[in-house]
Structure formats: C-alpha cells, structure tokens
PDB file of N, CA and C in Angstrom:
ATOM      1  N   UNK A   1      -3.127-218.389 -42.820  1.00  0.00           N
ATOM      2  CA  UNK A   1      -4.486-218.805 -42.604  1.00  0.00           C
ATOM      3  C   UNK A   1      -4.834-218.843 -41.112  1.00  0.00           C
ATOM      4  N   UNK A   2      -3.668-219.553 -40.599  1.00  0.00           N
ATOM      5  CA  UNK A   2      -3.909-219.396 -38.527  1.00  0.00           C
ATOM      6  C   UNK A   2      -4.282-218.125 -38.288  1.00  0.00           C
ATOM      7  N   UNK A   3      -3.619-217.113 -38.890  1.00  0.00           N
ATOM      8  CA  UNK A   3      -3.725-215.896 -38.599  1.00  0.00           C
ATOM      9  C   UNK A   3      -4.843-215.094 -38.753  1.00  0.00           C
ATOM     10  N   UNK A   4      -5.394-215.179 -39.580  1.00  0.00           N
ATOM     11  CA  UNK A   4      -7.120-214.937 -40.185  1.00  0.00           C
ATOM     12  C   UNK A   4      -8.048-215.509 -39.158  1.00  0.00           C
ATOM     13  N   UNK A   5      -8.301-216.436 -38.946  1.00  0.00           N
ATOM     14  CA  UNK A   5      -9.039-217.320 -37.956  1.00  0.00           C
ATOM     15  C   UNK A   5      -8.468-216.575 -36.116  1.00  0.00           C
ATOM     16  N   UNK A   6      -7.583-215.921 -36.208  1.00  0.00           N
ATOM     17  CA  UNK A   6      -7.347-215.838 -34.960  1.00  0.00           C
ATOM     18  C   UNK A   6      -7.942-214.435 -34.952  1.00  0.00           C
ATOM     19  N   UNK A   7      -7.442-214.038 -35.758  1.00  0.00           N
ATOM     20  CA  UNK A   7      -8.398-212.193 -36.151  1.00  0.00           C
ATOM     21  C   UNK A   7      -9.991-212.538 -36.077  1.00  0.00           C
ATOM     22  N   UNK A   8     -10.120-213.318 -36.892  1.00  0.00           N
ATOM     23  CA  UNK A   8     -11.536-213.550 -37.000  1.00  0.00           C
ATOM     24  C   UNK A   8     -12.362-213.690 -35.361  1.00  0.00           C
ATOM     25  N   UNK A   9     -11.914-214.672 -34.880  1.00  0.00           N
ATOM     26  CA  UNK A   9     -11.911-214.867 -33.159  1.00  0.00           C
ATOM     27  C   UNK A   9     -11.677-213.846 -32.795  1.00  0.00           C
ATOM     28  N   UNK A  10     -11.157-212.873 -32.616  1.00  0.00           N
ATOM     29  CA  UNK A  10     -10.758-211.891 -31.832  1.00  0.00           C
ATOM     30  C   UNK A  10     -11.751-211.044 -31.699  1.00  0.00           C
ATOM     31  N   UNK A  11     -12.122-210.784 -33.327  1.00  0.00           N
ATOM     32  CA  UNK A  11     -13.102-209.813 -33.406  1.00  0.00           C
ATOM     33  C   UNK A  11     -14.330-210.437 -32.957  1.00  0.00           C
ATOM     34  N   UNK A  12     -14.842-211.652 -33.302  1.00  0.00           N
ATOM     35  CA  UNK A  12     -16.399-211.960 -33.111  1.00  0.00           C
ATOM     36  C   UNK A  12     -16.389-211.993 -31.280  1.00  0.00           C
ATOM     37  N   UNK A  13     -15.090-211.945 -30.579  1.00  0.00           N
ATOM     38  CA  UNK A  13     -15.567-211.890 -28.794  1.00  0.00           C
ATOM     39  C   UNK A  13     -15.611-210.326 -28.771  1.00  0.00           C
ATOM     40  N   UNK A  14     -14.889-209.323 -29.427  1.00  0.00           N
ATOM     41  CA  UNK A  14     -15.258-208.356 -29.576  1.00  0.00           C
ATOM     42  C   UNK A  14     -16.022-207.563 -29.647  1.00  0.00           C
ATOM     43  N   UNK A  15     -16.859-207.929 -30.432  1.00  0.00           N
ATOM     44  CA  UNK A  15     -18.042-207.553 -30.702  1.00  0.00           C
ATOM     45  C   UNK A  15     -19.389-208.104 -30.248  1.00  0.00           C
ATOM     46  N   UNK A  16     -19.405-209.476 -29.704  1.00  0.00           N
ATOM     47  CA  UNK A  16     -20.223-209.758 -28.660  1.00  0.00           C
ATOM     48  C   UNK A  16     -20.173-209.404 -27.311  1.00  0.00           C
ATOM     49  N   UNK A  17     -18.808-208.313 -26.961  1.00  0.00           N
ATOM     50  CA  UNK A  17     -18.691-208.022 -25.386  1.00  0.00           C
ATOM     51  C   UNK A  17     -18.724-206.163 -25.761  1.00  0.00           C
ATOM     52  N   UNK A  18     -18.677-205.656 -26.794  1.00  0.00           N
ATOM     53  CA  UNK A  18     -19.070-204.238 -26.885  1.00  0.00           C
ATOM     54  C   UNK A  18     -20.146-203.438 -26.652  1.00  0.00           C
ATOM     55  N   UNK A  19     -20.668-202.764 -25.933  1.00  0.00           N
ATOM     56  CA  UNK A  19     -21.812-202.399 -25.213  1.00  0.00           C
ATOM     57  C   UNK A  19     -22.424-201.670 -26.320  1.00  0.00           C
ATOM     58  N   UNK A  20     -23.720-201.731 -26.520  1.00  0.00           N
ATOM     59  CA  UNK A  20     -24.272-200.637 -27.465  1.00  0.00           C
ATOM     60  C   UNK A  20     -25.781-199.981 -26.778  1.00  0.00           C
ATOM     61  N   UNK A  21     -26.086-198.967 -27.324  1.00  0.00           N
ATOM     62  CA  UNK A  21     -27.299-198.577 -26.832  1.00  0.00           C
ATOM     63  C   UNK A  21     -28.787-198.773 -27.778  1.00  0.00           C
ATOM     64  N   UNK A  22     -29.272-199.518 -26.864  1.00  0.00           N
ATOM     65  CA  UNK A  22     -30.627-200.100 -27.538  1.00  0.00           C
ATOM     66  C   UNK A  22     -31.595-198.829 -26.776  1.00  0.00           C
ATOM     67  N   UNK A  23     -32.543-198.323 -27.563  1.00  0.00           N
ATOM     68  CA  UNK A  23     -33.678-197.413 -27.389  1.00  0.00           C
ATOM     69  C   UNK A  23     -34.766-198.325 -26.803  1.00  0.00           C
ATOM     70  N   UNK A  24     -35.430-197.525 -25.641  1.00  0.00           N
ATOM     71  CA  UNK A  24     -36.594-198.723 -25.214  1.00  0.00           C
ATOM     72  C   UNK A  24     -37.685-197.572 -24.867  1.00  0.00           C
ATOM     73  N   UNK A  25     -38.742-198.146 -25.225  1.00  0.00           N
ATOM     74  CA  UNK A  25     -39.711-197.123 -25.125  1.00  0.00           C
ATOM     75  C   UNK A  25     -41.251-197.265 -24.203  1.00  0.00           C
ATOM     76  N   UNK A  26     -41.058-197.104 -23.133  1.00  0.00           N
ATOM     77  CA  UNK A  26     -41.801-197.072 -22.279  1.00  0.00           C
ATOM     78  C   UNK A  26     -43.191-195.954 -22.244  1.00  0.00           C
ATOM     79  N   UNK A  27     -44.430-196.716 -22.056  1.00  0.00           N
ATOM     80  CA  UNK A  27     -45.390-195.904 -22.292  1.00  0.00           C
ATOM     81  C   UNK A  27     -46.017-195.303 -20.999  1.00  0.00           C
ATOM     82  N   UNK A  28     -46.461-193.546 -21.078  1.00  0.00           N
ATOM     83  CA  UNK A  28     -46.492-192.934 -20.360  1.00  0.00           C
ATOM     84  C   UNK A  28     -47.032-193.063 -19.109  1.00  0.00           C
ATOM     85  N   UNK A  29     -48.043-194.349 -19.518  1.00  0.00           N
ATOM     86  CA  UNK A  29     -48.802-194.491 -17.522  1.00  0.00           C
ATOM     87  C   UNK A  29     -47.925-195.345 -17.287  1.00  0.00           C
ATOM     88  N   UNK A  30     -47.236-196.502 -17.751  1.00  0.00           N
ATOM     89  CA  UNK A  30     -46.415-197.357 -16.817  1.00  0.00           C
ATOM     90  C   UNK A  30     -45.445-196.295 -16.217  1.00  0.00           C
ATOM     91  N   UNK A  31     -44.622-195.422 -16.914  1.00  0.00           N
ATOM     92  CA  UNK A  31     -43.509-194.820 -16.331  1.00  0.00           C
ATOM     93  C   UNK A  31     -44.177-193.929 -15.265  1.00  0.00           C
ATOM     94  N   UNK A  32     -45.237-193.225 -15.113  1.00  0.00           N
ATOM     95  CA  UNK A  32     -45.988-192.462 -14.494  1.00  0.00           C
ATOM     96  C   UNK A  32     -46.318-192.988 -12.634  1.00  0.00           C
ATOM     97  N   UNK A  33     -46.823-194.561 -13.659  1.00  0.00           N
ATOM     98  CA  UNK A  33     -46.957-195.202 -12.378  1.00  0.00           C
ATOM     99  C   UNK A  33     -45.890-195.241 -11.375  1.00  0.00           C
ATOM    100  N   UNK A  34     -44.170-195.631 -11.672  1.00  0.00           N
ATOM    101  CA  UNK A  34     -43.197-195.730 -11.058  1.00  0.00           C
ATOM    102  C   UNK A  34     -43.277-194.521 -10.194  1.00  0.00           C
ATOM    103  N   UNK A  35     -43.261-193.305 -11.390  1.00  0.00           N
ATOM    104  CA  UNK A  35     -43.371-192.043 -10.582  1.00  0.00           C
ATOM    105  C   UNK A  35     -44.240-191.672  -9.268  1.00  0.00           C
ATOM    106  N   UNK A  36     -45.304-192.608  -9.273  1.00  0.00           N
ATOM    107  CA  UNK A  36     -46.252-192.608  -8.275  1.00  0.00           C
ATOM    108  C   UNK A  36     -46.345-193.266  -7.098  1.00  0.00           C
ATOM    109  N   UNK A  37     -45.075-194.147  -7.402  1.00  0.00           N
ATOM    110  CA  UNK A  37     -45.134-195.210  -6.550  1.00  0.00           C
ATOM    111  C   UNK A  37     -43.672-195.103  -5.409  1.00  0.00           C
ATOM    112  N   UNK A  38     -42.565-194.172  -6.319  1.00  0.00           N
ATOM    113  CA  UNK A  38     -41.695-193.498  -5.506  1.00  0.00           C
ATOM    114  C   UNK A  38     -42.359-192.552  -4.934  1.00  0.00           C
ATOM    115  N   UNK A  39     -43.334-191.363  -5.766  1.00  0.00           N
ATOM    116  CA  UNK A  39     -43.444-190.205  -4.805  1.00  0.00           C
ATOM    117  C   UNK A  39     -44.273-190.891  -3.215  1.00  0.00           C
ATOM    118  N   UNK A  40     -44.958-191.902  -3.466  1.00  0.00           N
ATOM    119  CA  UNK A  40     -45.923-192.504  -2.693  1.00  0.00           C
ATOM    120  C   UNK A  40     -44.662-192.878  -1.031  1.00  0.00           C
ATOM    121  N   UNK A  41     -44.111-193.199  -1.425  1.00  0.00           N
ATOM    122  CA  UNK A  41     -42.803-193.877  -0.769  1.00  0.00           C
ATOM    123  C   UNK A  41     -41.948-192.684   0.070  1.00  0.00           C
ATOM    124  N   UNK A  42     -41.876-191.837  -0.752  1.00  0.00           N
ATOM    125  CA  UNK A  42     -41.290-190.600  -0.107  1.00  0.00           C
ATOM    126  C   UNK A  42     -41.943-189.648   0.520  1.00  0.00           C
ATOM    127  N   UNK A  43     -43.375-189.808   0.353  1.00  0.00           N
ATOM    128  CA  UNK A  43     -44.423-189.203   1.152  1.00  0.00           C
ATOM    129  C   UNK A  43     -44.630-189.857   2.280  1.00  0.00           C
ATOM    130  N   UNK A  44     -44.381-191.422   2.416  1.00  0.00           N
ATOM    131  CA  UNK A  44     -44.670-192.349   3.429  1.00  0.00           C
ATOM    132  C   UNK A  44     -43.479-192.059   4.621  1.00  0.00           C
ATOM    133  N   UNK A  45     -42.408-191.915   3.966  1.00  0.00           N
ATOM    134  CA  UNK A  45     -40.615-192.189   4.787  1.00  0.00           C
ATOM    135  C   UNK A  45     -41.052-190.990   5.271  1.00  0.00           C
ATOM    136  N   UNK A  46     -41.048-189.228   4.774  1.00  0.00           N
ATOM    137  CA  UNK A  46     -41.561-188.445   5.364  1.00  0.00           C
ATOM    138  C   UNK A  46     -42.610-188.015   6.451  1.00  0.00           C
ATOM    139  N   UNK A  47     -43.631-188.682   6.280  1.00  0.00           N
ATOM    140  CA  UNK A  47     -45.129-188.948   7.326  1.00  0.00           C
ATOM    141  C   UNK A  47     -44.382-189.707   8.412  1.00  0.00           C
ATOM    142  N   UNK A  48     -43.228-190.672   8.166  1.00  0.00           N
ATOM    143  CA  UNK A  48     -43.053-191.321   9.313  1.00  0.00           C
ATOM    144  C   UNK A  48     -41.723-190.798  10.228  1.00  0.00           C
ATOM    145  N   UNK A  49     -41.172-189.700   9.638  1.00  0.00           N
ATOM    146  CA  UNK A  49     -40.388-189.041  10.305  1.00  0.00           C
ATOM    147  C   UNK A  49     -38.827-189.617  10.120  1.00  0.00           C
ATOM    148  N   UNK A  50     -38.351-189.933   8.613  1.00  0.00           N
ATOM    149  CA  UNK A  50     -37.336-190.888   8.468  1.00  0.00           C
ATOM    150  C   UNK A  50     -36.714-189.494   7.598  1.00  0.00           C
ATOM    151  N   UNK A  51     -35.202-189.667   7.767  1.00  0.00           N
ATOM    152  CA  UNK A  51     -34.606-188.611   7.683  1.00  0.00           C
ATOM    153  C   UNK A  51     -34.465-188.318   6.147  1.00  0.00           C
ATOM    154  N   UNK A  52     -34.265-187.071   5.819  1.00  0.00           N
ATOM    155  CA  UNK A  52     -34.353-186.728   4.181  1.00  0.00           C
ATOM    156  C   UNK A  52     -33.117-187.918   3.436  1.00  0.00           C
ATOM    157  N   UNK A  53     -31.692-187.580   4.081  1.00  0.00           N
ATOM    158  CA  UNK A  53     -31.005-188.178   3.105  1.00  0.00           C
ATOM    159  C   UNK A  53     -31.312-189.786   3.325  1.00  0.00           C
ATOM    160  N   UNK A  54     -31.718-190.541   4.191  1.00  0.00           N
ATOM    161  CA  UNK A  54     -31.897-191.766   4.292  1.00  0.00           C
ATOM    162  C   UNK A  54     -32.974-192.334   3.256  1.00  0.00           C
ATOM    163  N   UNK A  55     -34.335-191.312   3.362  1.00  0.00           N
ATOM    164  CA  UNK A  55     -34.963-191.611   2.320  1.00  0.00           C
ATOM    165  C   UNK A  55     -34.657-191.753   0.785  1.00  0.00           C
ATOM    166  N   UNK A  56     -33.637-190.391   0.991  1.00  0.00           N
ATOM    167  CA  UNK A  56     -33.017-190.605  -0.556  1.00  0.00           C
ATOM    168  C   UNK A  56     -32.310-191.875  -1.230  1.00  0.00           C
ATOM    169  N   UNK A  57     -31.430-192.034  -0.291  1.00  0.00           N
ATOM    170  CA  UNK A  57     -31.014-194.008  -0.612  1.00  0.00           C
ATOM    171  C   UNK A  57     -31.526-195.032  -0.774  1.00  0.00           C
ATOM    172  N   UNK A  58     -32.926-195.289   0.030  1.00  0.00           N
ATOM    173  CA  UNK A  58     -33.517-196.391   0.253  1.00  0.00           C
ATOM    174  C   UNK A  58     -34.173-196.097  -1.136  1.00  0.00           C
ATOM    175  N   UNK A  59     -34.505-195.140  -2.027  1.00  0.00           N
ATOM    176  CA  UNK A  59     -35.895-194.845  -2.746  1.00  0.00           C
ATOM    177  C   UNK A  59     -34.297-194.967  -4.413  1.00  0.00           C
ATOM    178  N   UNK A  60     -33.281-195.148  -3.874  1.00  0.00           N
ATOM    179  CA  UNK A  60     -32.225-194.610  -5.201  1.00  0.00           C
ATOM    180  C   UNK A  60     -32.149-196.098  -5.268  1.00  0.00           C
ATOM    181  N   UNK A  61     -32.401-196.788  -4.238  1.00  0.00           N
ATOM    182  CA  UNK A  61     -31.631-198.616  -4.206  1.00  0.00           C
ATOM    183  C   UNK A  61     -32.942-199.376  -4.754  1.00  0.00           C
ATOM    184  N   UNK A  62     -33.846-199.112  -4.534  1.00  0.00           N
ATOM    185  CA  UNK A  62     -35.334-199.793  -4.549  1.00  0.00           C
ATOM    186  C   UNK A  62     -35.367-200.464  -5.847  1.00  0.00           C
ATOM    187  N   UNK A  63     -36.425-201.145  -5.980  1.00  0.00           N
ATOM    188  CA  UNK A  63     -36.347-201.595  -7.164  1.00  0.00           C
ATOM    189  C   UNK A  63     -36.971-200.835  -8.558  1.00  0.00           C
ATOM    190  N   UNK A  64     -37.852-200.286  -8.452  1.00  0.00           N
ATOM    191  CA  UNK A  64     -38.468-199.408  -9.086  1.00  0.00           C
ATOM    192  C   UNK A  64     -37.659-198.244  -9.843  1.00  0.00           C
ATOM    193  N   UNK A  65     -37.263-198.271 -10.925  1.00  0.00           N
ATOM    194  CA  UNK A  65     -36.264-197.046 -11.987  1.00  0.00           C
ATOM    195  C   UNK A  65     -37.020-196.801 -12.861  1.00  0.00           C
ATOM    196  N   UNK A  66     -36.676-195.266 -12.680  1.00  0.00           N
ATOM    197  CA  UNK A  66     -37.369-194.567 -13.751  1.00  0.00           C
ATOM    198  C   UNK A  66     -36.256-194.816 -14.819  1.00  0.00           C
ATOM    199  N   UNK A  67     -35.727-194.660 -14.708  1.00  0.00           N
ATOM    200  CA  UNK A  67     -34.014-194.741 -15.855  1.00  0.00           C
ATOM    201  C   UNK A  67     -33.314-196.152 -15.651  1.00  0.00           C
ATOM    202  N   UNK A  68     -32.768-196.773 -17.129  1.00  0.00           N
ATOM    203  CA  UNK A  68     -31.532-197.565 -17.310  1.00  0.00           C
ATOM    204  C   UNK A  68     -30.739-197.074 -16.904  1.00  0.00           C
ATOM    205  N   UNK A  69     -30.311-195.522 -17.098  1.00  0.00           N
ATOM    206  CA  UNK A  69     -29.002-195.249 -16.473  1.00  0.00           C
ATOM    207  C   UNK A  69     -29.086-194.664 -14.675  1.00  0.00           C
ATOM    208  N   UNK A  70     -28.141-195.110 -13.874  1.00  0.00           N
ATOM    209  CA  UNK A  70     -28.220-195.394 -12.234  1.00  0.00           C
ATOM    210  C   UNK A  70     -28.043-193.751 -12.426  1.00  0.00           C
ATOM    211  N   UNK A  71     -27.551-192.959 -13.021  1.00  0.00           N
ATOM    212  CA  UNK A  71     -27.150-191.367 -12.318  1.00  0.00           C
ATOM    213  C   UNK A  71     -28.298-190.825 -12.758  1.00  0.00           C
ATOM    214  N   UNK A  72     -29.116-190.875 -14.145  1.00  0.00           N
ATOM    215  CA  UNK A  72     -30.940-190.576 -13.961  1.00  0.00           C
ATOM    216  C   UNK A  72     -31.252-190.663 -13.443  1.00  0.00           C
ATOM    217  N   UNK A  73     -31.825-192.216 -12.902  1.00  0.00           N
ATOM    218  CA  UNK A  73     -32.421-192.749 -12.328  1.00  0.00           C
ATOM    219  C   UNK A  73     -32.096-192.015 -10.966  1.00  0.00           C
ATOM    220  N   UNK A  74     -31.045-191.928 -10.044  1.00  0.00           N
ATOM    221  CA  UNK A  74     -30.703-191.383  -8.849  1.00  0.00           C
ATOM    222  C   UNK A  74     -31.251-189.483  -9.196  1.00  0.00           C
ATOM    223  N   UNK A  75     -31.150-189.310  -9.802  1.00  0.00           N
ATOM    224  CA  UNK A  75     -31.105-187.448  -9.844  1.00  0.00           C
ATOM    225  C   UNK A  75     -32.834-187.453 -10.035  1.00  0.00           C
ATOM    226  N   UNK A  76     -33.736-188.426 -10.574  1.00  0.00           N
ATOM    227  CA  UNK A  76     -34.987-187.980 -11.074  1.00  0.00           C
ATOM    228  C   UNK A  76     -35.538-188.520  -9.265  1.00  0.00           C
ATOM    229  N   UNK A  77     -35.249-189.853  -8.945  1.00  0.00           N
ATOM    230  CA  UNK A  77     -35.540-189.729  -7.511  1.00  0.00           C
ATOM    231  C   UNK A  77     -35.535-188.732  -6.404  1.00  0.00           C
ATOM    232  N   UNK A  78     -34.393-188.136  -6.566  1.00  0.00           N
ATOM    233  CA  UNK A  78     -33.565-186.903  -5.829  1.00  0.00           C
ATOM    234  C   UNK A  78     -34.533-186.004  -5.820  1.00  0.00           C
ATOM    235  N   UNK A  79     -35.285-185.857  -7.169  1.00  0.00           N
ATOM    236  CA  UNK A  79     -36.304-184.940  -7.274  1.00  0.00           C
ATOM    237  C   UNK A  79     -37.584-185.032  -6.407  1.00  0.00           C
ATOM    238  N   UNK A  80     -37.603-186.113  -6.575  1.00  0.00           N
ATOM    239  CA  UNK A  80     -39.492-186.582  -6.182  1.00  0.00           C
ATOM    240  C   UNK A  80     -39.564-186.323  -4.815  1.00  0.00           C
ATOM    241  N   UNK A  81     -37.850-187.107  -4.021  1.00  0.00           N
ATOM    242  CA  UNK A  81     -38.009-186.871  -2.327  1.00  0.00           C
ATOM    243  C   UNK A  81     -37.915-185.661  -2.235  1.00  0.00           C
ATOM    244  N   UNK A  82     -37.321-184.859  -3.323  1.00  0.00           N
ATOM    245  CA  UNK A  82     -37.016-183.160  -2.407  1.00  0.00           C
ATOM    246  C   UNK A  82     -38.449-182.513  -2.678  1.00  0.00           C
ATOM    247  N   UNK A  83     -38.837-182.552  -3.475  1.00  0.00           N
ATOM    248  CA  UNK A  83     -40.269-181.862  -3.982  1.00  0.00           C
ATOM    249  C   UNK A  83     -41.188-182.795  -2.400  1.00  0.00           C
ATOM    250  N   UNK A  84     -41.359-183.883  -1.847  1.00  0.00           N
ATOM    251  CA  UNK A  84     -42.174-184.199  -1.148  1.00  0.00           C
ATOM    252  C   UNK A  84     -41.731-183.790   0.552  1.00  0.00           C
ATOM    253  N   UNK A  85     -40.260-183.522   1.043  1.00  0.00           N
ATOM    254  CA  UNK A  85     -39.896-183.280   1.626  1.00  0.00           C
ATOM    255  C   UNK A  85     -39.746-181.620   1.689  1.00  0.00           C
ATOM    256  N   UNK A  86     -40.088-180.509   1.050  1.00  0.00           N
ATOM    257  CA  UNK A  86     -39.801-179.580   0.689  1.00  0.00           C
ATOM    258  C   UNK A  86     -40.446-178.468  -0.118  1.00  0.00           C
ATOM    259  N   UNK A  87     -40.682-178.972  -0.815  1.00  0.00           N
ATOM    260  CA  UNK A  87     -40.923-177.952  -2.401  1.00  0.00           C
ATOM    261  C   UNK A  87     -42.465-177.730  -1.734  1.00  0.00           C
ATOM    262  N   UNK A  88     -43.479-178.914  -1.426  1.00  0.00           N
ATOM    263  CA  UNK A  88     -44.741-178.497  -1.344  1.00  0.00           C
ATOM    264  C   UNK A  88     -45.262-178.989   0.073  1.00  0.00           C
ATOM    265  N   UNK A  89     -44.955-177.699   0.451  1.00  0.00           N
ATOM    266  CA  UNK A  89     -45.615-177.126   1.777  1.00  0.00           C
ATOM    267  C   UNK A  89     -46.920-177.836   2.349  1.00  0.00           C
ATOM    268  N   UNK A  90     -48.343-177.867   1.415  1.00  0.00           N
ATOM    269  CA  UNK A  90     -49.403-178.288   2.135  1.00  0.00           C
ATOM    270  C   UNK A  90     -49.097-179.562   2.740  1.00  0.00           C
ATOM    271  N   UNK A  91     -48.525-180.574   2.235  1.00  0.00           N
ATOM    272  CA  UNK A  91     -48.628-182.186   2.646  1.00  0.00           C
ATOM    273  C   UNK A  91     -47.852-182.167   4.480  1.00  0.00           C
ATOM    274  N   UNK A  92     -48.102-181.333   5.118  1.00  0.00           N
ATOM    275  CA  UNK A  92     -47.691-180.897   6.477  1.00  0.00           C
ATOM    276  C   UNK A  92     -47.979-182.630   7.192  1.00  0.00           C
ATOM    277  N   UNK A  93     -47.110-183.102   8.262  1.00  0.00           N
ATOM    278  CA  UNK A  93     -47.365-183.426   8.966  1.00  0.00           C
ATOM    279  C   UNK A  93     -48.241-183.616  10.067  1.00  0.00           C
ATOM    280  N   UNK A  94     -48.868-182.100   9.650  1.00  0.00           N
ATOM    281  CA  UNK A  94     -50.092-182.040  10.976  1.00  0.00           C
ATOM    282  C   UNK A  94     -51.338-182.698  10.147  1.00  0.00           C
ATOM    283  N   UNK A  95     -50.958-183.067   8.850  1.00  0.00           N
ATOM    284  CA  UNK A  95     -52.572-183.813   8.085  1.00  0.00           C
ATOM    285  C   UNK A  95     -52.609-185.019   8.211  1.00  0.00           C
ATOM    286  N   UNK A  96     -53.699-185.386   8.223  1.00  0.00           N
ATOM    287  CA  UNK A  96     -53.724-186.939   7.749  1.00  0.00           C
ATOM    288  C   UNK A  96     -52.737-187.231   7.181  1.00  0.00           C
ATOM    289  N   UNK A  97     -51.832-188.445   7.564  1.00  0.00           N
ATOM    290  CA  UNK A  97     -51.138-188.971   6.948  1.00  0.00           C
ATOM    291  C   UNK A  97     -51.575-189.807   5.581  1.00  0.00           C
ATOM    292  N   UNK A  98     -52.347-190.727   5.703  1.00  0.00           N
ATOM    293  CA  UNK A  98     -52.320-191.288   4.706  1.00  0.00           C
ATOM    294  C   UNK A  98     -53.248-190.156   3.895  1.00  0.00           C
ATOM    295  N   UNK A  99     -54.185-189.491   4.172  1.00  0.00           N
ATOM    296  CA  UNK A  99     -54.453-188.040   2.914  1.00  0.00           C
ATOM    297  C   UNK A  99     -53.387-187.533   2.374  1.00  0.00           C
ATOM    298  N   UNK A 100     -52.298-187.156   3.157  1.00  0.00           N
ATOM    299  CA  UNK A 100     -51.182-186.407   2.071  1.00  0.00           C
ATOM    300  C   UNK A 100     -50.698-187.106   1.747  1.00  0.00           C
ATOM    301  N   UNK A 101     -50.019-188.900   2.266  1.00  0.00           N
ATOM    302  CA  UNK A 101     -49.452-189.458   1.232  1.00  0.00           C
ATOM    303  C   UNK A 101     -50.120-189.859  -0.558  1.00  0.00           C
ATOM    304  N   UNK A 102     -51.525-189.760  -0.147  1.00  0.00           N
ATOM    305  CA  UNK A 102     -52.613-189.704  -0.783  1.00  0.00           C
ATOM    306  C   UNK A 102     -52.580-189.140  -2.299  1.00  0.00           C
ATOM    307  N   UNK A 103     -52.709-188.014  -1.930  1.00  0.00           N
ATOM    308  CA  UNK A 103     -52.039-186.560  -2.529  1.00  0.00           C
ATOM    309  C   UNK A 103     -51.024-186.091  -3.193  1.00  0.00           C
ATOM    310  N   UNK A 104     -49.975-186.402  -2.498  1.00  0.00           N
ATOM    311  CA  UNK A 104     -48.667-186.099  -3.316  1.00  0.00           C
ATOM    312  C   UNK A 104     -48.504-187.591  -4.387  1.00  0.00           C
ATOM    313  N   UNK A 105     -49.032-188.197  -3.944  1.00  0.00           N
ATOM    314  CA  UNK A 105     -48.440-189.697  -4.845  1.00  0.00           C
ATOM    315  C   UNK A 105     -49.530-188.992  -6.132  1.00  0.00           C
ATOM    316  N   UNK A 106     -50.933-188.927  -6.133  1.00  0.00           N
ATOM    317  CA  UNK A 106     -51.946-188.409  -7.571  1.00  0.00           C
ATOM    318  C   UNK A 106     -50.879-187.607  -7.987  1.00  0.00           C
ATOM    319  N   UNK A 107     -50.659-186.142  -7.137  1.00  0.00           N
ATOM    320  CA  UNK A 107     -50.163-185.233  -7.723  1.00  0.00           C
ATOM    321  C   UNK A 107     -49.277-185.280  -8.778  1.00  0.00           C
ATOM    322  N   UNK A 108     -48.039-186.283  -8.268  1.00  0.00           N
ATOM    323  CA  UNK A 108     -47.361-186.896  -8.891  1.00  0.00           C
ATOM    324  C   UNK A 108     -47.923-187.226  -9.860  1.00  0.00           C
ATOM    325  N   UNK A 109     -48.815-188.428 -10.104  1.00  0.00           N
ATOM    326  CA  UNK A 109     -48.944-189.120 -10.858  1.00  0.00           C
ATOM    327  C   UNK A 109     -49.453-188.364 -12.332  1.00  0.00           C
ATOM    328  N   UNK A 110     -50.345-187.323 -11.727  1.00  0.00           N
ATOM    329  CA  UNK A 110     -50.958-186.593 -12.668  1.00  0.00           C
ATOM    330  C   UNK A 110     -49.897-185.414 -13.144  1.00  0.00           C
ATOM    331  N   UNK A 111     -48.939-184.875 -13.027  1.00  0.00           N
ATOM    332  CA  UNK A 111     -47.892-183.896 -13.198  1.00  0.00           C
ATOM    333  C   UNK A 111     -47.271-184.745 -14.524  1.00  0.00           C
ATOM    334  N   UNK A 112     -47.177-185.840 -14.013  1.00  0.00           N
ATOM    335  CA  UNK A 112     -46.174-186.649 -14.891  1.00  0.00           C
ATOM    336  C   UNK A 112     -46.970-186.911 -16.115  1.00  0.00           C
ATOM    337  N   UNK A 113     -48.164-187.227 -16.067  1.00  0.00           N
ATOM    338  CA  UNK A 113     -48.589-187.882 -17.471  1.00  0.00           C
ATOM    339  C   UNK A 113     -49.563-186.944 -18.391  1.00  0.00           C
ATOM    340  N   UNK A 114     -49.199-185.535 -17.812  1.00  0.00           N
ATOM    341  CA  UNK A 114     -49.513-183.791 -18.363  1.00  0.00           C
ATOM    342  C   UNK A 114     -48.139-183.739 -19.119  1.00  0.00           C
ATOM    343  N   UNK A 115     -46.498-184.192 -18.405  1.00  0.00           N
ATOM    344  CA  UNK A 115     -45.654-183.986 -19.368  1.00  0.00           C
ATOM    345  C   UNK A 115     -45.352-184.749 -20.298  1.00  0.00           C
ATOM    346  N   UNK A 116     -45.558-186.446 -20.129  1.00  0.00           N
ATOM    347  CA  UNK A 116     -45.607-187.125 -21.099  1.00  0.00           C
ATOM    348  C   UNK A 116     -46.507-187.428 -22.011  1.00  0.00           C
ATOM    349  N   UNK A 117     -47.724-187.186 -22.241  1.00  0.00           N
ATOM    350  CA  UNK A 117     -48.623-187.551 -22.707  1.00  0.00           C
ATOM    351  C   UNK A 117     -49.157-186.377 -23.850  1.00  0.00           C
TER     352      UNK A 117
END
C-alpha cells in the first residue's frame, strides 16, 4: 500500500512539472501592432545611426514578442531590422526622419494584416 501512494506521488509531481503546449490565439491587429511597433524601433535605431547588429539585440531582448517561442520570436525580429536596415532602399537617411520612421512602421503594419487577415 506504501508503495501505491508513493507511485501515486511520484506521478501527480510529474505531471504537474511536464511541459505541454497550450495553443493561444492572438488576433491579427494586436499581433500587427507588435509588428509595428518593432519595425517602428528599428526604423528609429537606424535614423539614429545605431549599428545593425546592436539593433538586432536590443529589439530580440525588448519586451514586445511576436512569438512564445525566443528562436521565432528572435528570427521574425531579425526580419523586420534587416528589411528596415536593408531590403527597402527609399527610407534613406537623407529623409525626414521621423517620415520614414513613419513609413516603414504603416508599411509594416499594413503588410502584416494583408497576411493575416
């Protein structure tokens, strides 16, 4: 009977310390918004002349996740700074700053909720 009860114990810490995956479902302008609010951020670190990979850390640590999981979450960031640092040419330094941060943050915003929506 000790023995049952100790199984029994064993299993119920068991199974209260086993990780499982719960589905969570986030609706398309909140997640959109995040998206808008990093690209906004990486348009800003850029305008101010802060170096690509530095931006990439500060924007991977932040509080703002697109993803539960940290290696999403880091690779979809990865995206937003390289696309604002890179991919699109007009947001030049020689513009208004706050116009192109302007800009790329909508752009963003609106890209994103064309794919989710």
């Amino acid at each position: 009977m000790k023995m049952k009860k100790i199984v029994l114990c064993l299993s119920l810490v068991y199974m209260n310390n086993s990780s499982y995956s719960e589905s969570t479902i986030v609706e398309p302008e909140s997640y959109c918004e995040i998206v808008k609010k990093i690209a906004y951020n990486a348009q800003s670190y850029r305008q101010s002349g802060v170096e690509y990979k530095v931006t990439i850390k500060k924007l991977q640590t932040a509080p703002e996740k697109l993803s539960t999981s940290k290696r999403e979450n880091n690779e979809l960031v990865f995206r937003i700074v390289q696309y604002a640092y890179y991919i699109f040419p007009e947001y030049t330094n020689d513009e208004l700053k706050k116009n192109a941060i302007e800009k790329y943050a909508m752009r963003s915003y609106t890209e994103c909720l064309k794919k989710y929506s």
